[in-house]
Protein backbone atom coordinates (compact mmCIF):
# COMPACT_ATOMS: atom_id res chain seq x y z
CA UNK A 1 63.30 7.05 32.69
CA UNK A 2 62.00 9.29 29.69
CA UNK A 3 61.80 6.36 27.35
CA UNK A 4 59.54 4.70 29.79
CA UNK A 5 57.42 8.14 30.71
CA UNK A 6 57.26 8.41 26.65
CA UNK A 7 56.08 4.59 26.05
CA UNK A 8 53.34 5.47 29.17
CA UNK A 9 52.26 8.85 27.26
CA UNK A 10 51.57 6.99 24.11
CA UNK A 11 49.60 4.19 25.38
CA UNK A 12 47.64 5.47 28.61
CA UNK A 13 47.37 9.52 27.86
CA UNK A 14 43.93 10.57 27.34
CA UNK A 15 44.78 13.60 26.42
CA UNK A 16 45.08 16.16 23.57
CA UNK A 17 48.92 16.15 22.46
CA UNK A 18 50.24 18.91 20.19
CA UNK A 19 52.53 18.85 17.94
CA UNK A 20 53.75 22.49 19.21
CA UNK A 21 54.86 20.73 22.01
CA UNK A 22 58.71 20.54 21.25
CA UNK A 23 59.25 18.46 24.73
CA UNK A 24 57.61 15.47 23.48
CA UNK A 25 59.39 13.59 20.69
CA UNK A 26 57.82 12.46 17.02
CA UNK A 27 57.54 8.98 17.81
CA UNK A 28 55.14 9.83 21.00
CA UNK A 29 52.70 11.69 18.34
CA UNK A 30 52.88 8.76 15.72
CA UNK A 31 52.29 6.19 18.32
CA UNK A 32 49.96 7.57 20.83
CA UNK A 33 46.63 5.35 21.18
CA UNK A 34 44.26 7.66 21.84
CA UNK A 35 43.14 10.80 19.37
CA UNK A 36 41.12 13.40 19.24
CA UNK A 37 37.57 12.48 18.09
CA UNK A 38 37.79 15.20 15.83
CA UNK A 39 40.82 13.02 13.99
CA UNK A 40 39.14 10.40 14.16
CA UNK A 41 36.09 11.22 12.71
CA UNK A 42 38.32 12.92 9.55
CA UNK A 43 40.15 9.67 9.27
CA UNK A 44 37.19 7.69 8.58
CA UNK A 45 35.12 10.14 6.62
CA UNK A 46 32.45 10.64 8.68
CA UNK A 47 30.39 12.82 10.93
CA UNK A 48 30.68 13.62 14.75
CA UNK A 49 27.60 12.69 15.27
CA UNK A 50 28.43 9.14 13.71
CA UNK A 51 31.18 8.57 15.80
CA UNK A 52 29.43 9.62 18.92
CA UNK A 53 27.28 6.64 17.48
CA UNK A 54 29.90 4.74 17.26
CA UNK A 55 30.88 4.92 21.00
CA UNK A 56 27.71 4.74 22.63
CA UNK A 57 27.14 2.04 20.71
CA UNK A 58 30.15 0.34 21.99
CA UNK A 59 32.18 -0.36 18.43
CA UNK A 60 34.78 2.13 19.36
CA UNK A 61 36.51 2.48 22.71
CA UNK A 62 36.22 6.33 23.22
CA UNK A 63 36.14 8.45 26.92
CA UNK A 64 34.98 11.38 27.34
CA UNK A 65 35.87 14.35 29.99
CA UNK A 66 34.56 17.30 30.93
CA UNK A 67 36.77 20.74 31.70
CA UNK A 68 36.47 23.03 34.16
CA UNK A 69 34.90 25.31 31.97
CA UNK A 70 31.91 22.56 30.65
CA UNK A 71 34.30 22.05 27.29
CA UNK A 72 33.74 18.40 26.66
CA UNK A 73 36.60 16.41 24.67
CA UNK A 74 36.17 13.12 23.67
CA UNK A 75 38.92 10.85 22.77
CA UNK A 76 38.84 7.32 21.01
CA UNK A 77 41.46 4.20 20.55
CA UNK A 78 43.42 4.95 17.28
CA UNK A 79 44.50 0.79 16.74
CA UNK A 80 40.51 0.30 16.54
CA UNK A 81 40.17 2.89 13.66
CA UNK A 82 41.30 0.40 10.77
CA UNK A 83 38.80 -2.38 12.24
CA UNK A 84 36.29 0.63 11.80
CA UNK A 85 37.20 2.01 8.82
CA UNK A 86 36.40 -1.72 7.46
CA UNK A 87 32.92 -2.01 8.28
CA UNK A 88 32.07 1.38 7.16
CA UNK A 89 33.88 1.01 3.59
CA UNK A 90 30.25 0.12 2.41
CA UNK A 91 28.77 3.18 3.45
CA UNK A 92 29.09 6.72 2.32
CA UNK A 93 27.70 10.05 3.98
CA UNK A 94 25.40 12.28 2.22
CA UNK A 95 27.97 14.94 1.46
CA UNK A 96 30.18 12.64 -0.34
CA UNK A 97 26.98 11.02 -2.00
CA UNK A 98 26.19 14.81 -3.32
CA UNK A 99 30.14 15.57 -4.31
CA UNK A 100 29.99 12.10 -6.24
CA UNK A 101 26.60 12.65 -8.34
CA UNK A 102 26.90 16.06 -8.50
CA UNK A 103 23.44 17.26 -6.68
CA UNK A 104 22.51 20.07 -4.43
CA UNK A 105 21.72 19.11 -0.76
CA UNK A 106 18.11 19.44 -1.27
CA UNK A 107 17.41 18.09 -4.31
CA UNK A 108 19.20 14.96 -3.06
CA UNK A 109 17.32 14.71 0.09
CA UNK A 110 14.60 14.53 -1.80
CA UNK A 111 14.99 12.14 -3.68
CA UNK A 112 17.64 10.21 -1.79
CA UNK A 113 14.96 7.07 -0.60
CA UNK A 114 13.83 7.05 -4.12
CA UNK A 115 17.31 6.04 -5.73
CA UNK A 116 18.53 4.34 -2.95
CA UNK A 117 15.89 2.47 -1.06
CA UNK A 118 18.68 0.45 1.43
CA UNK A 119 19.89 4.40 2.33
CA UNK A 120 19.09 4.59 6.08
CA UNK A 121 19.60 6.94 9.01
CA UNK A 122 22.45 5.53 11.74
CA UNK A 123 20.48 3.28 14.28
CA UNK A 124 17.27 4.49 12.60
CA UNK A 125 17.09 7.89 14.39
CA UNK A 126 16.12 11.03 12.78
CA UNK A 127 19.10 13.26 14.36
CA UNK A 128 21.45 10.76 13.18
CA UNK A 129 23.31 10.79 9.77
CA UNK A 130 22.56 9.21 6.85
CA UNK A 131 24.23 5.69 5.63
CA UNK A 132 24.17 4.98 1.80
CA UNK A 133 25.69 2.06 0.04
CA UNK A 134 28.65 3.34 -1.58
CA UNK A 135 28.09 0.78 -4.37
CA UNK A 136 24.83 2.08 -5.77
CA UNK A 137 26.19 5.69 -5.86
CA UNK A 138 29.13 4.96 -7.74
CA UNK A 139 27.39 2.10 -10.27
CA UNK A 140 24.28 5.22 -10.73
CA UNK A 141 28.08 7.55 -11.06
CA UNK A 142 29.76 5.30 -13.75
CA UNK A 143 27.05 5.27 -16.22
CA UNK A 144 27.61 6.92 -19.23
CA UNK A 145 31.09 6.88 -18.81
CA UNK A 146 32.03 5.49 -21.72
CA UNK A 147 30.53 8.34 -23.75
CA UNK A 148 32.21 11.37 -25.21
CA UNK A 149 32.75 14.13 -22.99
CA UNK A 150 32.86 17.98 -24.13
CA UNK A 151 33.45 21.38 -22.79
CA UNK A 152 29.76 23.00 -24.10
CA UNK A 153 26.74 21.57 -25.15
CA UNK A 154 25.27 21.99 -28.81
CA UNK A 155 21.77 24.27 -28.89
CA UNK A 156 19.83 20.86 -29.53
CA UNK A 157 21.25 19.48 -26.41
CA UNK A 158 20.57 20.44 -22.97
CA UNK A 159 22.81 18.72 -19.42
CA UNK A 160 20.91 17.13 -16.60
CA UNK A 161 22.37 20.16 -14.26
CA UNK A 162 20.66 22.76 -16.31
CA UNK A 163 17.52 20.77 -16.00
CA UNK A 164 17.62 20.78 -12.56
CA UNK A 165 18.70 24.52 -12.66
CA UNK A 166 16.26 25.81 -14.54
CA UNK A 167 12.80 23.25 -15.74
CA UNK A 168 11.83 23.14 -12.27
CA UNK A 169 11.39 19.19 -12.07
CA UNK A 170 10.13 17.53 -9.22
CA UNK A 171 11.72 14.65 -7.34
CA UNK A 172 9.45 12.25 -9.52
CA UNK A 173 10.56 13.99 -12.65
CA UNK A 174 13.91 13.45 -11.67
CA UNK A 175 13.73 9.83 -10.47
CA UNK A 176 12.04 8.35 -13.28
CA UNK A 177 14.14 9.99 -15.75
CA UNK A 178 17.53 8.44 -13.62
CA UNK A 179 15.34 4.75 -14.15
CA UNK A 180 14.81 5.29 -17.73
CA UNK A 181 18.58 5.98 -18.62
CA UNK A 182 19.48 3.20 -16.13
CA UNK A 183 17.07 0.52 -18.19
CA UNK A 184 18.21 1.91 -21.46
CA UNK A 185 15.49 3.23 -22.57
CA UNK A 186 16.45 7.04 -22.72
CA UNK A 187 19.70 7.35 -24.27
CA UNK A 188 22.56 9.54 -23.22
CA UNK A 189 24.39 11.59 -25.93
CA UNK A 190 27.65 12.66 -24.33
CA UNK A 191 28.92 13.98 -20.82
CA UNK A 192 29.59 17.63 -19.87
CA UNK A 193 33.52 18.14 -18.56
CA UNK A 194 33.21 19.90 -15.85
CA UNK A 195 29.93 18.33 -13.68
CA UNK A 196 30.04 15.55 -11.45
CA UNK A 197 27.45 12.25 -11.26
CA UNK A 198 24.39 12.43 -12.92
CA UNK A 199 24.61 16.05 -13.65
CA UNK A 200 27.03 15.98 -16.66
CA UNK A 201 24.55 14.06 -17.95
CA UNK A 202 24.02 15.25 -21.40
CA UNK A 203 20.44 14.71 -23.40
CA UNK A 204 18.65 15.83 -27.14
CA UNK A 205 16.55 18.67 -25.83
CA UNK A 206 13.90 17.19 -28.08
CA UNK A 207 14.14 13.50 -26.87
CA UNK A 208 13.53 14.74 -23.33
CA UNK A 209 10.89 17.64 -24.03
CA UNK A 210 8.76 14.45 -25.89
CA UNK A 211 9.89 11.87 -22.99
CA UNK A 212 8.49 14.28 -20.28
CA UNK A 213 5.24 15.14 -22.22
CA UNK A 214 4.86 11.39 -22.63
CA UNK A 215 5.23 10.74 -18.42
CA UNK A 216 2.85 13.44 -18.03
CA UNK A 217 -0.18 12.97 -20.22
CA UNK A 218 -0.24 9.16 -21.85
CA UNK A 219 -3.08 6.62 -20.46
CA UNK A 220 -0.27 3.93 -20.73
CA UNK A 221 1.71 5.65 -17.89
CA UNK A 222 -0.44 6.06 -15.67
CA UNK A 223 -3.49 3.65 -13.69
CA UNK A 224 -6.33 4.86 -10.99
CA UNK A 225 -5.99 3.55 -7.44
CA UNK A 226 -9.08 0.69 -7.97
CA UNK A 227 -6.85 -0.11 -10.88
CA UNK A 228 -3.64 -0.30 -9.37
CA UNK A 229 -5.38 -3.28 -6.64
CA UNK A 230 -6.84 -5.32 -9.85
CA UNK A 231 -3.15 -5.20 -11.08
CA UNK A 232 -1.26 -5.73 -7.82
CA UNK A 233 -3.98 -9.03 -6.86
CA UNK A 234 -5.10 -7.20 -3.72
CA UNK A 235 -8.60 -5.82 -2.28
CA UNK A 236 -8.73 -1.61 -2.70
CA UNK A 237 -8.30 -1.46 0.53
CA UNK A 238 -4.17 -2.45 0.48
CA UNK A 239 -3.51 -0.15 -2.59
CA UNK A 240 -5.19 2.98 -0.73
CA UNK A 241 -2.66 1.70 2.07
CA UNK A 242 0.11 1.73 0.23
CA UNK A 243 -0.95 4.81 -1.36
CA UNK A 244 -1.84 6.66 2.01
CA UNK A 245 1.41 5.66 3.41
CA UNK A 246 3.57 6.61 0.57
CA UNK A 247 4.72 3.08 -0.71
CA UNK A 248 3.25 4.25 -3.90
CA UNK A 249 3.12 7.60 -5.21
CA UNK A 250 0.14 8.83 -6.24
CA UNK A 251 -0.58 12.03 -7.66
CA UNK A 252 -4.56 13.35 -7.60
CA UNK A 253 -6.31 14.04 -10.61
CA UNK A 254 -8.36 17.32 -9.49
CA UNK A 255 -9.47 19.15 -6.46
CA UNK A 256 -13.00 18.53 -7.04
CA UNK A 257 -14.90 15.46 -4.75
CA UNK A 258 -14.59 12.44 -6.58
CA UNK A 259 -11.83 12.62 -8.78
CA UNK A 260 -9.78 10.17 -7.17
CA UNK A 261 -6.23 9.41 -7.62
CA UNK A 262 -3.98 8.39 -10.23
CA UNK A 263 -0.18 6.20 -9.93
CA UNK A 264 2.67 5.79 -12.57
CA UNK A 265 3.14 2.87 -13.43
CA UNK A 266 7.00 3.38 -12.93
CA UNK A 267 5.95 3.67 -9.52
CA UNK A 268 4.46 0.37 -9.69
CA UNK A 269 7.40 -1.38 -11.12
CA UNK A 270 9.72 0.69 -8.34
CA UNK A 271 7.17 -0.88 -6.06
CA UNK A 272 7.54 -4.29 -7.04
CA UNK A 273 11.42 -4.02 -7.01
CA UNK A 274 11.54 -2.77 -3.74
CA UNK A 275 9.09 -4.84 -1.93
CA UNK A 276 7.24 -8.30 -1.78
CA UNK A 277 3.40 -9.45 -0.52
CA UNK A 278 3.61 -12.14 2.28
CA UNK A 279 1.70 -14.34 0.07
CA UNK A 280 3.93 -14.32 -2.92
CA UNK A 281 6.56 -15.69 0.17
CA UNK A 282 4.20 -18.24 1.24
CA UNK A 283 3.97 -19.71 -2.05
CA UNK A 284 7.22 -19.36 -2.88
CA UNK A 285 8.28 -21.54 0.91
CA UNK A 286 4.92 -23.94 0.12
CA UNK A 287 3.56 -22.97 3.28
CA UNK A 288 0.66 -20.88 4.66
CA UNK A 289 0.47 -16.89 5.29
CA UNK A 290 0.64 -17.10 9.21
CA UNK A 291 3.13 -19.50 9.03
CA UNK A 292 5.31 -17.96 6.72
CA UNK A 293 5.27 -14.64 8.94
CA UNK A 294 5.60 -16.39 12.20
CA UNK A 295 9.33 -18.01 10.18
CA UNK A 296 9.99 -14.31 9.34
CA UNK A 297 9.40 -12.98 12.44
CA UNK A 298 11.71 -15.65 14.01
CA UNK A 299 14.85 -14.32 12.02
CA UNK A 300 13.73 -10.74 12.55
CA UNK A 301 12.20 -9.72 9.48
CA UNK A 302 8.93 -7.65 9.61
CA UNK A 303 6.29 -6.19 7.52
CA UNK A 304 5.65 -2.12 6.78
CA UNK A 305 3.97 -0.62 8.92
CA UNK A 306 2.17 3.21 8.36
CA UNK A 307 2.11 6.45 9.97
CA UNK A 308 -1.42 5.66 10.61
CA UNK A 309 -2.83 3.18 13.84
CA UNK A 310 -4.73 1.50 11.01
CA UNK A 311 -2.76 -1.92 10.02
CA UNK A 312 -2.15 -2.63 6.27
CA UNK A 313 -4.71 -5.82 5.48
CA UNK A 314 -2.06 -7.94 3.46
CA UNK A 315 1.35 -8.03 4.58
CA UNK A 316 4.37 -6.33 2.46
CA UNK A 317 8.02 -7.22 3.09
CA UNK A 318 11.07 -4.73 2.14
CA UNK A 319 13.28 -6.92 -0.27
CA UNK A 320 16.65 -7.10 1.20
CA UNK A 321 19.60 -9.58 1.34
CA UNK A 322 18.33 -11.02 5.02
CA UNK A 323 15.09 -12.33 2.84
CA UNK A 324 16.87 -12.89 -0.33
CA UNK A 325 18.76 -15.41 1.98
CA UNK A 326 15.73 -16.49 3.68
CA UNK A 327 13.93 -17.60 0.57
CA UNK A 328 17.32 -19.07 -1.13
CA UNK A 329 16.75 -21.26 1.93
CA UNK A 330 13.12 -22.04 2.24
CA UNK A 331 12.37 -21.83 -1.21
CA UNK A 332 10.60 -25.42 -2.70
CA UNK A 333 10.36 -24.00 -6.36
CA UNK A 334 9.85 -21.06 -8.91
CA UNK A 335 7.20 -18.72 -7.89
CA UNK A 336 4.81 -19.71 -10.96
CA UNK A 337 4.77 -23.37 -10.14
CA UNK A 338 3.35 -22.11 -6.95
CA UNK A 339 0.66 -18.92 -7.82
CA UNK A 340 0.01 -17.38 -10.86
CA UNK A 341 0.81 -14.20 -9.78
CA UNK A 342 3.01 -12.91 -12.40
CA UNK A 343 0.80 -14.12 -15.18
CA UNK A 344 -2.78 -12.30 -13.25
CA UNK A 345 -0.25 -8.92 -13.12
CA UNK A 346 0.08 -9.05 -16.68
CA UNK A 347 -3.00 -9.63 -18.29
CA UNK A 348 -4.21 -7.14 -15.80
CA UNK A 349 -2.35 -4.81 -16.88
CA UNK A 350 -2.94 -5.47 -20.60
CA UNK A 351 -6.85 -5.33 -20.12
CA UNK A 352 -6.31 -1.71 -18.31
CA UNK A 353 -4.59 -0.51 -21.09
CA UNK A 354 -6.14 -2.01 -24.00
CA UNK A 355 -9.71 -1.68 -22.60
CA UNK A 356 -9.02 1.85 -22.27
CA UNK A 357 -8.39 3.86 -25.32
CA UNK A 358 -5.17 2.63 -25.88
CA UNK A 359 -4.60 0.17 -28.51
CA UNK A 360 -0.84 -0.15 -28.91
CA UNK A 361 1.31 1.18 -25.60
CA UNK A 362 4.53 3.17 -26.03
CA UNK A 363 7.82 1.33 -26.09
CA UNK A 364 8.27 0.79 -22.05
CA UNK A 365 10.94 -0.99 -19.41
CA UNK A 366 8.04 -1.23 -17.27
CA UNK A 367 7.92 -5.10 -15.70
CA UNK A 368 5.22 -6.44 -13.15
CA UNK A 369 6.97 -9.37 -12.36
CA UNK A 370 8.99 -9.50 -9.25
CA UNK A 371 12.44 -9.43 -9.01
């Protein structure tokens, strides 16, 4: 009779079981079905709120009751935790994104959409917590690990974490400095023992003091809005969109009337990574604008859209493995064969540069064709 009351406690009990409860035996706590969400939520690393998520959304079994007092307890089916625990081995929280690179809950939030574009918010709410792919955190992690690593820096050296500490750099500063050591073009000296992530990053004071001033204040870095359309192959009208709507940074050039607006061109190349014009998919498919949205639309894929009523004029995808695998399967031929659109980008930018007071550009990663 008890062995059978135990084997019905472990499967069909909905409620909280503690171990101070010296009537019930061991194997009734290590084999009940249904846990605390609280457990549950530790067990798979994430937040209440996420597994709340989880059960409305029907991917966990969960029921919740309500006490006399209002106290509500949910509980959740512990053999559909490892099932679980699979699909969200991708995905990594915020907190443990800041514990792995070593940044402040602020600075990270700012800057979170700039490294990692695919980061999202569960089910695209704002209350909800944020999903990042574990695989770009710990790849942006890893690098420099091969360097030397030491307990104090040198006086001609200075670590990421006292940049952010004390120069006061803004999430641009920060974000184009993580792209330049990612494309090799700002070298690393050694890592700090000690720091986490990025932050034991460890620089030549002087190599970053000139690499900043360079960002800053060099023609070569930088292009005007009217610009930025000749070198994207668009009217002005879809670069002030994208600059409106924060696509593309832009940072103005005075607060007088008429000064206009100014973008980095690592904003442009971040651009170009991150997103694609519907016409660059049309030619790359060999069929017409319309018709190439009308395909996209069919397998769910949809352009940006602003903050604004006002529609963009051209249409701009978000790159992403749904149209990676859309134009692996559409695709008649290389993008060149069908526009000239990576050639136009260049000599664009060339005759901006040149034409302009600069005759030879520094040494740059920057790349206007798509990837």
């Amino acid at each position: 009779m008890r062995e059978a009351f135990e084997q019905w406690v472990a499967h069909n009990w909905k409620g909280a079981l503690a171990k101070r409860n010296r009537r019930l035996t061991d194997s009734v706590l290590e084999n009940v079905q249904w846990i605390p969400c609280k457990a549950a939520a530790d067990r798979l690393g994430i937040s209440m709120a996420r597994l709340r998520y989880l059960v409305r959304s029907e991917q966990l079994d969960g029921q919740e009751t309500i006490s006399a007092k209002g106290r509500h307890f949910l509980m959740v089916r512990k053999d559909q935790l490892a099932r679980v625990e699979e699909e969200l081995a991708g995905e990594i929280t915020m907190a443990k994104a800041m514990e792995i690179l070593g940044l402040g809950k602020v600075r990270l939030r700012r800057i979170l959409k700039l490294l990692f574009p695919s980061a999202g918010r569960v089910n695209d709410q704002p209350h909800l917590p944020w999903c990042i792919s574990s695989t770009e955190v710990y790849q942006l992690a890893e690098l420099g690990e091969e360097l030397p690593r030491i307990y104090c820096v040198d006086d001609d050296e200075i670590s990421l974490a006292d940049v952010l500490h004390y120069w006061q750099w803004n999430a641009d500063e920060v974000v184009s400095l993580v792209e330049e050591v990612k494309a090799g073009t700002l070298a690393l000296s050694r890592t700090l023992i000690g720091k986490a992530g990025i932050s034991r990053w460890v620089f030549k004071r002087k190599d970053l003091i000139q690499w900043r001033a360079a960002m800053q204040t060099g023609r070569v870095n930088w292009i005007t809005i009217p610009e930025l359309a000749e070198v994207l192959g668009v009217k002005q009208q879809v670069a002030y969109w994208l600059t409106q709507n924060d696509y593309i940074r832009s940072q103005k050039m005075g607060t007088r009337k008429h000064h206009g607006s100014r973008v980095r061109k690592i904003d442009v190349d971040r651009f170009l990574r991150q997103h694609i014009f519907g016409t660059e998919i049309a030619d790359r498919i060999g069929r017409s604008p319309r018709k190439a949205m009308l395909m996209l639309q069919a397998v769910s894929i949809y352009p940006l859209r602003g903050t604004s009523i006002e529609a963009c004029r051209q249409l701009v995808y978000t790159r992403c493995e749904a149209l990676d695998r859309f134009l692996t399967k559409y695709s008649v031929g290389d993008l060149t064969k069908w526009h000239d659109t990576v050639k136009r980008r260049k000599k664009a930018w060339e005759r901006i540069i040149y034409e302009n007071g600069t005759p030879v550009p520094d040494p740059s990663h920057f790349q206007l064709e798509p990837r």
